[in-house]
Each structure stands twice: as structure tokens, then as C-alpha cells.
PDB file of N, CA and C in Angstrom:
ATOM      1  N   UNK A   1      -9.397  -8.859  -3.018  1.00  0.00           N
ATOM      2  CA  UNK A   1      -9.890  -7.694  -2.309  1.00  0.00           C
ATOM      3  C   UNK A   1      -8.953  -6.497  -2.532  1.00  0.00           C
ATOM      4  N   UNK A   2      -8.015  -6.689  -2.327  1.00  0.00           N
ATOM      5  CA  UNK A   2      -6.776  -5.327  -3.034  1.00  0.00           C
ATOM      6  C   UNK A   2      -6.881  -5.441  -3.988  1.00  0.00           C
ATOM      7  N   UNK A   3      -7.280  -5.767  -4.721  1.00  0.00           N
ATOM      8  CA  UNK A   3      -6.814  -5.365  -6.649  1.00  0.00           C
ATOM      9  C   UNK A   3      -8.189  -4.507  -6.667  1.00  0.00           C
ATOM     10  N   UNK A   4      -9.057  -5.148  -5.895  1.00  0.00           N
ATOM     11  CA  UNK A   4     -10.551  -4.569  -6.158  1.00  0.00           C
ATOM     12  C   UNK A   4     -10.482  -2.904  -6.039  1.00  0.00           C
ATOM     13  N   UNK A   5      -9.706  -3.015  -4.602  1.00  0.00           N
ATOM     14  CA  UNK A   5      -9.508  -1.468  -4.073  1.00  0.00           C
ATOM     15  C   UNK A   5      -8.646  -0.979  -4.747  1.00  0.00           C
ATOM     16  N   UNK A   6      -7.864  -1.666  -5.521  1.00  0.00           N
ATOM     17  CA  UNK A   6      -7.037  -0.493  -6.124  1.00  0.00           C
ATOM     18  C   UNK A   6      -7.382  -0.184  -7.652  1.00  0.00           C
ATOM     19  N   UNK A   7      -8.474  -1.034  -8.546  1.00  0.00           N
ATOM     20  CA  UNK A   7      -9.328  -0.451  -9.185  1.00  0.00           C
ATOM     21  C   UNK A   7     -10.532   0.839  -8.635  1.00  0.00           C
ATOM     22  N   UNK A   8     -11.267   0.376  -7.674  1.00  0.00           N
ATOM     23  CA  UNK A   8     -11.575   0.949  -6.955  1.00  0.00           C
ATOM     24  C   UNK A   8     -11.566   2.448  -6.656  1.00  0.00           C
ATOM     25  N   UNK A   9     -10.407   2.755  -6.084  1.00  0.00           N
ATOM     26  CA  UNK A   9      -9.458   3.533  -5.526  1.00  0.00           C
ATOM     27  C   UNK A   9     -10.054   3.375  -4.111  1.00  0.00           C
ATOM     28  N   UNK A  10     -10.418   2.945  -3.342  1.00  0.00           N
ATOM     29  CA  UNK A  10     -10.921   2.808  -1.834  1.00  0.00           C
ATOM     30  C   UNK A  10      -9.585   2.411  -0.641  1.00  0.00           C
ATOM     31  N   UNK A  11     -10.049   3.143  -0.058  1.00  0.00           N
ATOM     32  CA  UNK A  11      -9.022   3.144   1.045  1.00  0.00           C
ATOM     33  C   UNK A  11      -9.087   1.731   1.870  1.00  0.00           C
ATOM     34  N   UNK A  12      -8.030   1.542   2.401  1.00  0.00           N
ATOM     35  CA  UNK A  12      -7.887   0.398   2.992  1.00  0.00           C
ATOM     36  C   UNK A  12      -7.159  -0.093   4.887  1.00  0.00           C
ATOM     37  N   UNK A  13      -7.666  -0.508   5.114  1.00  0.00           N
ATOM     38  CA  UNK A  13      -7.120  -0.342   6.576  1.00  0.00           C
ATOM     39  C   UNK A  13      -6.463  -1.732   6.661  1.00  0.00           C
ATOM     40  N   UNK A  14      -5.184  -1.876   7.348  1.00  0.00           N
ATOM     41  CA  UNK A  14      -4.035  -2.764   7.212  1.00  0.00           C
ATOM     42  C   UNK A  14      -3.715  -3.094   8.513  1.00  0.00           C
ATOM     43  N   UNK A  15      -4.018  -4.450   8.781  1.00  0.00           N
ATOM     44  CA  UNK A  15      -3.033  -4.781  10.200  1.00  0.00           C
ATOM     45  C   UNK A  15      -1.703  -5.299   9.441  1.00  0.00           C
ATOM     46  N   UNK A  16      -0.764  -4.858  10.113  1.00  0.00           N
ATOM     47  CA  UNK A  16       0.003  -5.773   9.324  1.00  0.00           C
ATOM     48  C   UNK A  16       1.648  -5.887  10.437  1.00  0.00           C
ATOM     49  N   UNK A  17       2.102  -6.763  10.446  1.00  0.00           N
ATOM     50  CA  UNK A  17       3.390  -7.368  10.656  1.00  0.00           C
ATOM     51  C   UNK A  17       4.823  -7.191  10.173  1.00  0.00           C
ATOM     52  N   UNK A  18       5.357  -6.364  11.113  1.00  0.00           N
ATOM     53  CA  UNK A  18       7.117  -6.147   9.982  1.00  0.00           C
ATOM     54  C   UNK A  18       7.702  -7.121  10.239  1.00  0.00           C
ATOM     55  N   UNK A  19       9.140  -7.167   9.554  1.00  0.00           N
ATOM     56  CA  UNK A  19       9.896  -8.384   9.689  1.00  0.00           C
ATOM     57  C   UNK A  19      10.811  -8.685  11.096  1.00  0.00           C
ATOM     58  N   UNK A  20      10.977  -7.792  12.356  1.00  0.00           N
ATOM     59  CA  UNK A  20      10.532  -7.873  14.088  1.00  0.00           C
ATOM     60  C   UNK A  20       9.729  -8.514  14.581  1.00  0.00           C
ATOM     61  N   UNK A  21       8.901  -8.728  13.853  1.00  0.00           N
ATOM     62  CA  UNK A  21       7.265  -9.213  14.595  1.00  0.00           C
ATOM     63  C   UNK A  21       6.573  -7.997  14.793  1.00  0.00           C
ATOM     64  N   UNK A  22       6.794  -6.517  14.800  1.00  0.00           N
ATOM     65  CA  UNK A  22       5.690  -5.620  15.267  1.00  0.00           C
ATOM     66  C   UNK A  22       4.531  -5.220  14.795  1.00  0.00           C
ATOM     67  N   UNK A  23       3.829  -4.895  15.345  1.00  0.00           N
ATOM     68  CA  UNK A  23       2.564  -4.647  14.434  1.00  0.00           C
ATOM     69  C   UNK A  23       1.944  -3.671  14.139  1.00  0.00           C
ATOM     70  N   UNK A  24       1.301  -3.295  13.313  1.00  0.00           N
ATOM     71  CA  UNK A  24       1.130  -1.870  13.389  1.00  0.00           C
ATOM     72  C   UNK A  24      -0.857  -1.805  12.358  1.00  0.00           C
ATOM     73  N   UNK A  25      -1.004  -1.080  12.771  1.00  0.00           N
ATOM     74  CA  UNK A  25      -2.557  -0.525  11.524  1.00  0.00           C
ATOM     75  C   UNK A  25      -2.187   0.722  11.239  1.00  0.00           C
ATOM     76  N   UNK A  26      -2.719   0.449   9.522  1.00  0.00           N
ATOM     77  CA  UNK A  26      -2.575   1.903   9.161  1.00  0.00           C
ATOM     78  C   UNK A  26      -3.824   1.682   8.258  1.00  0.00           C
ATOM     79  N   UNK A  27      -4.078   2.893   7.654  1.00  0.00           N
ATOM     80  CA  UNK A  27      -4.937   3.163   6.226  1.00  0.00           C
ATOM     81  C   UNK A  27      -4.140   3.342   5.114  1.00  0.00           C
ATOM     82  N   UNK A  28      -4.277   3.024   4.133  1.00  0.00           N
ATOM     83  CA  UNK A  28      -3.347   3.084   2.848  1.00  0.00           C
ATOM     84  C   UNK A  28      -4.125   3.010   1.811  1.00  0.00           C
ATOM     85  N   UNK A  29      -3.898   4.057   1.019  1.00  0.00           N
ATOM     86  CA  UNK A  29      -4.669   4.093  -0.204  1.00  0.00           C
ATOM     87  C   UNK A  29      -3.344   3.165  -1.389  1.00  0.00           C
ATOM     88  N   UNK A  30      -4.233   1.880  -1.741  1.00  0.00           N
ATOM     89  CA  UNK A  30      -3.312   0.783  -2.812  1.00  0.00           C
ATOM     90  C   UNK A  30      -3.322   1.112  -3.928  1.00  0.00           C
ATOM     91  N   UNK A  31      -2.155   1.463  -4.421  1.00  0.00           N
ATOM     92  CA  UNK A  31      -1.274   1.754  -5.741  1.00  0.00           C
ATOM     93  C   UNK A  31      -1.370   0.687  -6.183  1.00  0.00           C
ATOM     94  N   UNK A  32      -0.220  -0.205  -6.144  1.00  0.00           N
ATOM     95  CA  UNK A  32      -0.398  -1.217  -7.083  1.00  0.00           C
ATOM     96  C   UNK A  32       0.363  -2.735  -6.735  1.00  0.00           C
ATOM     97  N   UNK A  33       0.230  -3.839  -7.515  1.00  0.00           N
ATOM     98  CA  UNK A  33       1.001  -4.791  -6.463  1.00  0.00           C
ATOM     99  C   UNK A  33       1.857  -5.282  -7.162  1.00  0.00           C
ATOM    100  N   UNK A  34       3.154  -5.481  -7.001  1.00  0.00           N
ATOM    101  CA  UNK A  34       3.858  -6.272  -7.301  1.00  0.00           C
ATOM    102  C   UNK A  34       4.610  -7.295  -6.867  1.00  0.00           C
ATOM    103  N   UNK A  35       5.786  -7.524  -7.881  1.00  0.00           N
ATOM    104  CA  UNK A  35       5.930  -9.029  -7.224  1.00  0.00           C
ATOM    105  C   UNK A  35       7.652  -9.123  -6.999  1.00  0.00           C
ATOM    106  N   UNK A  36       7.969  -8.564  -5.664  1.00  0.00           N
ATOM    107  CA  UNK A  36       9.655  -8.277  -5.662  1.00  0.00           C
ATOM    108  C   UNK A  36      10.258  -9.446  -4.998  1.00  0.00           C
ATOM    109  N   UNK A  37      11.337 -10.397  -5.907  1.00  0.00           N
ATOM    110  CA  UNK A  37      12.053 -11.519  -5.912  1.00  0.00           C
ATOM    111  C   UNK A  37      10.812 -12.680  -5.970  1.00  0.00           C
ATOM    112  N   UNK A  38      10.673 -12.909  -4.640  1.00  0.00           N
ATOM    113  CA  UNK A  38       9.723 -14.396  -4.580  1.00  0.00           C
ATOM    114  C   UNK A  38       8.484 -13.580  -3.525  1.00  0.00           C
ATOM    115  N   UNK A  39       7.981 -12.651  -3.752  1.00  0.00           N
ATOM    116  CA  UNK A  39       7.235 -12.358  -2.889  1.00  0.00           C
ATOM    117  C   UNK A  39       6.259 -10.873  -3.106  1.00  0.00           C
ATOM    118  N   UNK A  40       5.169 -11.114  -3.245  1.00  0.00           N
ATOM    119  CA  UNK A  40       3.991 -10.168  -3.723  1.00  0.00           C
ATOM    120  C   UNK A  40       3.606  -8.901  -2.943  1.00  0.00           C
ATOM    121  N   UNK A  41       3.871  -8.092  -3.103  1.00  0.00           N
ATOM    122  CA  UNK A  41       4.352  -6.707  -1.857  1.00  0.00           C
ATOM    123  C   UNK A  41       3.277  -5.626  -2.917  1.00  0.00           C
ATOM    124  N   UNK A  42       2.264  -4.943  -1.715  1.00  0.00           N
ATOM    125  CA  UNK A  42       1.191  -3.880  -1.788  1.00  0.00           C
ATOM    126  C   UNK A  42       2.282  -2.537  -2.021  1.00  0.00           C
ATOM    127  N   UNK A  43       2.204  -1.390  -3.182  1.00  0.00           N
ATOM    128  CA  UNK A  43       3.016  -0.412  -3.083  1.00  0.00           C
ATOM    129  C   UNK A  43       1.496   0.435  -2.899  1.00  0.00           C
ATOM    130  N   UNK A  44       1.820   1.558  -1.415  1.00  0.00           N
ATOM    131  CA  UNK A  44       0.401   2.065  -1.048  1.00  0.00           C
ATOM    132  C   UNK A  44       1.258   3.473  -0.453  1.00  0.00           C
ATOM    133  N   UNK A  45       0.064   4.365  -0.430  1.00  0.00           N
ATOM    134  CA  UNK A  45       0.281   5.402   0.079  1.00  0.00           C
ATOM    135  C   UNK A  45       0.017   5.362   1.787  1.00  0.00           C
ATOM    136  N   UNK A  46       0.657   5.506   2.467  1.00  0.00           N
ATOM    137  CA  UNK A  46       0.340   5.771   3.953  1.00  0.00           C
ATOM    138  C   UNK A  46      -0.396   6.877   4.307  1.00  0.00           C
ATOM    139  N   UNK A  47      -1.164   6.972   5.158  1.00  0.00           N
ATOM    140  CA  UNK A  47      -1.923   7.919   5.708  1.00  0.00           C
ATOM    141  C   UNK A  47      -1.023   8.522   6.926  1.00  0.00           C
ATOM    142  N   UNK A  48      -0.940   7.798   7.358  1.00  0.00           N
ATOM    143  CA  UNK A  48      -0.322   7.967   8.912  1.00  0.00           C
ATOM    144  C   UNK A  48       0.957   8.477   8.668  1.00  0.00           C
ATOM    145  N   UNK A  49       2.031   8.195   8.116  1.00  0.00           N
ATOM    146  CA  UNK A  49       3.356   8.356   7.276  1.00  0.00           C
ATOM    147  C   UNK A  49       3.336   9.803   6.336  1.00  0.00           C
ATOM    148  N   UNK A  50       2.246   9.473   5.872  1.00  0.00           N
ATOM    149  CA  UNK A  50       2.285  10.794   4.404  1.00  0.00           C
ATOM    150  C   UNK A  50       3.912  10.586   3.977  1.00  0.00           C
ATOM    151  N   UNK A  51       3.658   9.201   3.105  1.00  0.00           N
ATOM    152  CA  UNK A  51       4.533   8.677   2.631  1.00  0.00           C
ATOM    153  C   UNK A  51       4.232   7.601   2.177  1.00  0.00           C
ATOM    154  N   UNK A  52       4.806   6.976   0.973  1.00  0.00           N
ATOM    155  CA  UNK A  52       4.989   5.856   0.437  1.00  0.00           C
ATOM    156  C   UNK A  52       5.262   4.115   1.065  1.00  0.00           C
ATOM    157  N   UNK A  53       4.681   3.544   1.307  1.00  0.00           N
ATOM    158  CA  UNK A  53       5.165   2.609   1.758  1.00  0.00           C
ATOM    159  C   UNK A  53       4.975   0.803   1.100  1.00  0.00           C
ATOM    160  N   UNK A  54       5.415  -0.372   1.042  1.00  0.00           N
ATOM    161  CA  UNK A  54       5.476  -1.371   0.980  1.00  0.00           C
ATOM    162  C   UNK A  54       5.028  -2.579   1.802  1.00  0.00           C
ATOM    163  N   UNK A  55       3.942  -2.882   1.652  1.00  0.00           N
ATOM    164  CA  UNK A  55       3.758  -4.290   2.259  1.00  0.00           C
ATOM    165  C   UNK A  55       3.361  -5.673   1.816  1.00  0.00           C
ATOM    166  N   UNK A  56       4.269  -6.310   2.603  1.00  0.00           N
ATOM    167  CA  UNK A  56       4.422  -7.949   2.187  1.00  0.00           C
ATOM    168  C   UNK A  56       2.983  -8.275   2.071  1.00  0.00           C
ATOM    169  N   UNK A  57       2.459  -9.107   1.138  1.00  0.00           N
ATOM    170  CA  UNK A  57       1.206  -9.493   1.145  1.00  0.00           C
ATOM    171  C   UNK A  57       1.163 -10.578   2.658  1.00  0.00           C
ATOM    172  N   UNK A  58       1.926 -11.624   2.478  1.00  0.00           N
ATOM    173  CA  UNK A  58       2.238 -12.694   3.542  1.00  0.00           C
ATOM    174  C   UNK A  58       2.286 -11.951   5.114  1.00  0.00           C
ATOM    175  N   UNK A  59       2.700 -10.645   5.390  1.00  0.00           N
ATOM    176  CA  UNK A  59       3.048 -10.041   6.536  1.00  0.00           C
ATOM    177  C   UNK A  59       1.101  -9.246   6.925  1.00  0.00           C
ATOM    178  N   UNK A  60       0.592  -9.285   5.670  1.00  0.00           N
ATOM    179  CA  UNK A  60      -0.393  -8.280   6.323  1.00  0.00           C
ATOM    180  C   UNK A  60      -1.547  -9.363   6.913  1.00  0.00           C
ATOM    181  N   UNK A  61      -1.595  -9.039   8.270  1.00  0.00           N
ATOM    182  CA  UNK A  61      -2.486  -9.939   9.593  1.00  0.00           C
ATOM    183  C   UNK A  61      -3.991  -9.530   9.094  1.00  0.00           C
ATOM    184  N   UNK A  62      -4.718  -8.285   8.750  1.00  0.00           N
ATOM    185  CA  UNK A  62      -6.023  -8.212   8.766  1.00  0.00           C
ATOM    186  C   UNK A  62      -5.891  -7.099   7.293  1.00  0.00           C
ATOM    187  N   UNK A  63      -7.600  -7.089   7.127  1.00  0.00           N
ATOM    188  CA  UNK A  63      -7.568  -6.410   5.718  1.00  0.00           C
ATOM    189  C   UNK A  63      -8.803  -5.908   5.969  1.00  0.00           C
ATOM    190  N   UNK A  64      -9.198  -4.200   5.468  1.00  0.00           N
ATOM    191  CA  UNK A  64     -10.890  -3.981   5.616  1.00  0.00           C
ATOM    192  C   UNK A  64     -10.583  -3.024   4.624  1.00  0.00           C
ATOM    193  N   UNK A  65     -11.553  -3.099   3.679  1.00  0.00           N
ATOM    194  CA  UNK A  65     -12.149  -2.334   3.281  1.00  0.00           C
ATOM    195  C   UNK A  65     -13.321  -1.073   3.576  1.00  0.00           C
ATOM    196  N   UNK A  66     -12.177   0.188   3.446  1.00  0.00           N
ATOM    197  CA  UNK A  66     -13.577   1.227   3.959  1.00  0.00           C
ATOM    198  C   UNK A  66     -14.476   1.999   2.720  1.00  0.00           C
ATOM    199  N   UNK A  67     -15.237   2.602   3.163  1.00  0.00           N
ATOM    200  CA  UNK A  67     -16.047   3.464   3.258  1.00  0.00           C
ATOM    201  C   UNK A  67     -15.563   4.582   2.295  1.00  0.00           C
ATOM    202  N   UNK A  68     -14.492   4.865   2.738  1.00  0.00           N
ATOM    203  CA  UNK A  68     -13.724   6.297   2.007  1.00  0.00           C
ATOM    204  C   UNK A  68     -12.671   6.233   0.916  1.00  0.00           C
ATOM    205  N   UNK A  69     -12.922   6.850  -0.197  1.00  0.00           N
ATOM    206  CA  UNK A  69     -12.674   6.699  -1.763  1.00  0.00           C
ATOM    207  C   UNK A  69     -10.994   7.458  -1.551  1.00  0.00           C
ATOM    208  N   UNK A  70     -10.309   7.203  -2.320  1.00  0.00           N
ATOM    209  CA  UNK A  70      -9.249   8.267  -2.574  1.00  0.00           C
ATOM    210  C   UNK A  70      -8.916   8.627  -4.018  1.00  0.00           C
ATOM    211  N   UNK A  71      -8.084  10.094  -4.262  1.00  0.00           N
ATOM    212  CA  UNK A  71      -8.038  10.034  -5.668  1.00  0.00           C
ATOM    213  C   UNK A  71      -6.267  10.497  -5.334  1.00  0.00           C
ATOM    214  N   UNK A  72      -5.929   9.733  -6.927  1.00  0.00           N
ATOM    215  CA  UNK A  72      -3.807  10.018  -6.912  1.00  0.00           C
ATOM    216  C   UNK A  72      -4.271  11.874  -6.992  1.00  0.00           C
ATOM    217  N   UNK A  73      -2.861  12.047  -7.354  1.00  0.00           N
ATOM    218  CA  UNK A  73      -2.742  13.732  -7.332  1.00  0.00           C
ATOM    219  C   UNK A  73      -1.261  13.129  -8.279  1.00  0.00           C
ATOM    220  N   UNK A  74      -1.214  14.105  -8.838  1.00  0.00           N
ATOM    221  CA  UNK A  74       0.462  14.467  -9.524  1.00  0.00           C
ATOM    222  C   UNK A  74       1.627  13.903  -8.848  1.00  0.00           C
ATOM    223  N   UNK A  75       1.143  14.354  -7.834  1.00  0.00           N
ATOM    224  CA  UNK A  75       2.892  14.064  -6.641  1.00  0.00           C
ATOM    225  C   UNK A  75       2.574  12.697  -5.864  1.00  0.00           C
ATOM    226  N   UNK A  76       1.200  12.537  -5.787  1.00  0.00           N
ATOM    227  CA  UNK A  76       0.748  10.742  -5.299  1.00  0.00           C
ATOM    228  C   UNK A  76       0.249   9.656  -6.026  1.00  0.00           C
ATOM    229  N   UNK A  77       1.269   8.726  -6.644  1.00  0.00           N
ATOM    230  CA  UNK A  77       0.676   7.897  -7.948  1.00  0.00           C
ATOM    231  C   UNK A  77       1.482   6.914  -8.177  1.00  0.00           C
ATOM    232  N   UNK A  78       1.341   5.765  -8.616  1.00  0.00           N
ATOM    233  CA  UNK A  78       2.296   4.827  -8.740  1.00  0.00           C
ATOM    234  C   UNK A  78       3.393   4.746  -9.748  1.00  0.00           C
ATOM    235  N   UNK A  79       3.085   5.690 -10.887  1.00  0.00           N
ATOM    236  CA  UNK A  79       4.539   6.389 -11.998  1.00  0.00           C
ATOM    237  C   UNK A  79       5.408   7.351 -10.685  1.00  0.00           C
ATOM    238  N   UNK A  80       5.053   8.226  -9.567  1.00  0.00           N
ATOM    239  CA  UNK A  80       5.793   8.646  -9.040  1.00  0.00           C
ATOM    240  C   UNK A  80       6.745   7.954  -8.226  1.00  0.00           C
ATOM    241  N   UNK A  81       6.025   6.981  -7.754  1.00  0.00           N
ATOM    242  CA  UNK A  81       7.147   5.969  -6.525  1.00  0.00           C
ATOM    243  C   UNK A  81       7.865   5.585  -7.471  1.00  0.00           C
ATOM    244  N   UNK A  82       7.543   5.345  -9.194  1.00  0.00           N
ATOM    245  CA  UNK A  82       8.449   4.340  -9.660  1.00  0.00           C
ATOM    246  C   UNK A  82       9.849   4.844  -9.957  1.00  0.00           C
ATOM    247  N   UNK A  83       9.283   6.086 -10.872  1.00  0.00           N
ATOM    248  CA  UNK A  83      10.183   7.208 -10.929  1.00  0.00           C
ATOM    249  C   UNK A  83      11.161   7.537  -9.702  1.00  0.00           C
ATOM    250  N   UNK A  84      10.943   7.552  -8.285  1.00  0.00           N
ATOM    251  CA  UNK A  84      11.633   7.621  -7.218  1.00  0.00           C
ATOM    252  C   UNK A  84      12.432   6.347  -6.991  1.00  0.00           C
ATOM    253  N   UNK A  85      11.924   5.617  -7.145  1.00  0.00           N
ATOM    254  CA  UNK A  85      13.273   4.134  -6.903  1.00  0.00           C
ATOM    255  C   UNK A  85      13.992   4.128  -8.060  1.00  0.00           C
ATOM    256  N   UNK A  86      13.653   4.222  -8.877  1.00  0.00           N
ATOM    257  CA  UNK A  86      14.618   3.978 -10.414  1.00  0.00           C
ATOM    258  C   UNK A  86      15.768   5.384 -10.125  1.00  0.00           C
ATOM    259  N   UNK A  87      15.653   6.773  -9.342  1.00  0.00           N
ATOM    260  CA  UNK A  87      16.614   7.716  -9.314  1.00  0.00           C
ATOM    261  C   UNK A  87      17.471   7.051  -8.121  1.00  0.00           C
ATOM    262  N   UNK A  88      16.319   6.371  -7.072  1.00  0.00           N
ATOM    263  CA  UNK A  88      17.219   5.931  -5.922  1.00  0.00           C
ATOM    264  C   UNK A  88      18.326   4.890  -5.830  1.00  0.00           C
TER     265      UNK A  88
END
């Protein structure tokens, strides 16, 4: 279902679980997934944040697919986050 959306480009709504236990929903338009050490982590744009963010596949509690399409922009794209950790 995420790979779908992130061919796609469809927005996505996320329950999901930090490593506290807290929980949170957001919408996130999915960049792309990878696979950091032993563990498969969503790199997505936050809505709520208007910011970049990471989630554990294993941590995310619910998954929906919406309705509403998104498109990258220059400054929102998965060469940009990469470009940003590789300076960080």
C-alpha cells in the first residue's frame, strides 16, 4: 500500500507510534522507503510539520489511503532530504 502511494503520489494518513509509546496522526505525502540498519523506515513529507520526517514501518499503528494527490516541488523531493543528510 505505500509503495503504491508513493508511485501514486497520494497522500497518506498515518497513525503511528514513537519510540515513548506516543501516538500521533499525521498526513504525509511518501517519498520513498528505505531500509536503515535492520529496519524499513517511510522517508515522507509531513503536513502538519512542513517538514521532513521518518517512520518506522513496524511503529506505524494504522494506514489510509486518501483521496488527495500530491506533487514534489524543487525544495520537496526525495534527492532533497538526501542531499540534506549527506551535508548533515
Amino acid at each position: 500500500q505505500i509503495r503504491e502511494s508513493i508511485k501514486a503520489r497520494q497522500v497518506l494518513d498515518v497513525g503511528y507510534q514513537d519510540e515513548a509509546g506516543g501516538r500521533s496522526e499525521r498526513s504525509v505525502w511518501p517519498l520513498g522507503l528505505v531500509f536503515w540498519g535492520r529496519v524499513w523506515t517511510l522517508v515522507a513529507w509531513c503536513e502538519l510539520r512542513q517538514d521532513y520526517r521518518m517512520f518506522r514501518l513496524d511503529r506505524i499503528q494504522s494506514l489510509q489511503q486518501l483521496e488527495r494527490h500530491f506533487q514534489t516541488t524543487k525544495e520537496i523531493n526525495l534527492q532533497v532530504y538526501w542531499a540534506n543528510q549527506v551535508e548533515n
